[in-house]
Protein backbone atom coordinates (compact mmCIF):
# COMPACT_ATOMS: atom_id res chain seq x y z
CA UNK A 1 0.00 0.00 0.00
CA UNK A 2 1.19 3.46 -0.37
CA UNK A 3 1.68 5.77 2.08
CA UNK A 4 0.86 8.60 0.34
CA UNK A 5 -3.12 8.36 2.15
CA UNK A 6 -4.00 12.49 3.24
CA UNK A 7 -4.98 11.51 6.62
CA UNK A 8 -6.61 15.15 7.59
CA UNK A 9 -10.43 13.94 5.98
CA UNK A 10 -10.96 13.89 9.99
CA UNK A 11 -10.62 17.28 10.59
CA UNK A 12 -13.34 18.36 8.81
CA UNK A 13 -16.33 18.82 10.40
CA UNK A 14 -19.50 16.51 9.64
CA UNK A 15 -22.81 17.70 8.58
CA UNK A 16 -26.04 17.64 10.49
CA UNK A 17 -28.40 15.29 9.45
CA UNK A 18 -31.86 15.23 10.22
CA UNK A 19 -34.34 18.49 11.59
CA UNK A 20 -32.37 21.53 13.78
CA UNK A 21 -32.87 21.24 17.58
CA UNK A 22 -36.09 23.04 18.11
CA UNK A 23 -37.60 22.61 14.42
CA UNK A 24 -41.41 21.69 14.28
CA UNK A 25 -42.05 18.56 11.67
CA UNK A 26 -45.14 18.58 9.25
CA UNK A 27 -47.78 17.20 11.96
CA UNK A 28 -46.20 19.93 14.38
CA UNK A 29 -47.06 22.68 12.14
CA UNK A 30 -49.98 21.69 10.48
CA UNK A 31 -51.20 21.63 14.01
CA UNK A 32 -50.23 24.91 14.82
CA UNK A 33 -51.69 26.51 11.61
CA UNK A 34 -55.29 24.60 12.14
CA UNK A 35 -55.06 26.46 15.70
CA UNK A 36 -54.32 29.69 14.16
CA UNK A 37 -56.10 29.85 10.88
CA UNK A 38 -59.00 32.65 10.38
CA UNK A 39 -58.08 34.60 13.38
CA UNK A 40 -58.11 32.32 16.04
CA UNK A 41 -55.70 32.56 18.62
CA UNK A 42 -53.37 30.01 20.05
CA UNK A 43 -53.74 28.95 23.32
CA UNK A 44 -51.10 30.76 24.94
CA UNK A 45 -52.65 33.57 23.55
CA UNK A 46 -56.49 32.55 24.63
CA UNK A 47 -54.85 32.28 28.25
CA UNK A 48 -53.15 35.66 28.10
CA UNK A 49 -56.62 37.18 26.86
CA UNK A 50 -58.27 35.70 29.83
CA UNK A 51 -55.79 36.83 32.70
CA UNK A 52 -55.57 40.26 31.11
CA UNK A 53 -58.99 40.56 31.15
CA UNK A 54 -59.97 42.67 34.12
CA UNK A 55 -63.71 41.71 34.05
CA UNK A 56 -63.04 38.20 34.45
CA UNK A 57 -62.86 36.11 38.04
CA UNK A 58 -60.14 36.86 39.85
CA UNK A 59 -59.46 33.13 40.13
CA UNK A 60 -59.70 32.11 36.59
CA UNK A 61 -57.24 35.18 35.66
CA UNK A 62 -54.84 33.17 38.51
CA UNK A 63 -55.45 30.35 37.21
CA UNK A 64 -54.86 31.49 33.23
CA UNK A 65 -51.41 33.02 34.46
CA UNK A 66 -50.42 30.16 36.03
CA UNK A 67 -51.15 27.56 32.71
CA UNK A 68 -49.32 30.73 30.55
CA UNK A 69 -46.18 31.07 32.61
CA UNK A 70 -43.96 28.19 32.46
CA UNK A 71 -44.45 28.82 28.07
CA UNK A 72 -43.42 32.80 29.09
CA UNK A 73 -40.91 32.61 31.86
CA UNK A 74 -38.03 30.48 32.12
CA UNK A 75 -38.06 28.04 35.57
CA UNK A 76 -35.07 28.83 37.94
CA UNK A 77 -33.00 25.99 38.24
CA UNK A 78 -31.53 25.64 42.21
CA UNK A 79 -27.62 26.28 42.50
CA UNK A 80 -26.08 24.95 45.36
CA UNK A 81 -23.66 26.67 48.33
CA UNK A 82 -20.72 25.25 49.50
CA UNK A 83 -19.82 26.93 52.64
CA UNK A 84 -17.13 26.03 55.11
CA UNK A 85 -18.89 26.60 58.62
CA UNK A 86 -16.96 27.08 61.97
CA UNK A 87 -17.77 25.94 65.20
CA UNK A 88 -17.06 28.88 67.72
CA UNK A 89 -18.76 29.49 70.77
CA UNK A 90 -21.10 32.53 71.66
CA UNK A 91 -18.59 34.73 73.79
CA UNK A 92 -15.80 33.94 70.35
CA UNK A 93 -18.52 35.06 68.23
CA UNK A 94 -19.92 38.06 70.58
CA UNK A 95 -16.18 39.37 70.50
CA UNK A 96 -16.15 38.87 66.69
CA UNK A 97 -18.50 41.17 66.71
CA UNK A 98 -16.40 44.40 68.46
């Protein structure tokens, strides 16, 4: 065999295949345009109408917010705290204090 082979064809990088991350597929947006078509709204937009609404029941505006908000806000995700803690006595830590 010769060793003549270009070994840099790894180096290059590979194409994607397939639908982007995030994408909708036919079903996904044939669904979303049925929802949508003549006017109508979607329903995170029905929900926002009905907790906007000011003559509407205080509870079913709660409740519409609380359906709409994980689709609007993004959910905090808990971070933990490493902390090195000290035993010291109260008079140690009184005179900490001065």
């Amino acid at each position: 065999m010769s060793d003549d082979w270009d070994d840099d064809w790894d180096d290059e990088p590979k194409k994607k295949r397939g639908r982007p991350k995030g994408s909708f597929n036919k079903a996904s947006k044939a669904q979303i345009e049925r929802v949508c078509a003549d006017g109508g709204q979607s329903p995170l937009e029905y929900l926002a109408s009905i907790y906007q609404n000011e003559a509407e029941d205080i509870r079913y505006r709660i409740d519409a917010a609380k359906a709409a908000a994980p689709y609007v806000h993004a959910r905090l995700s808990s971070t933990e705290i490493k902390a090195a803690v000290q035993e010291i006595s109260q008079e140690e830590w009184l005179e900490s204090l001065n």
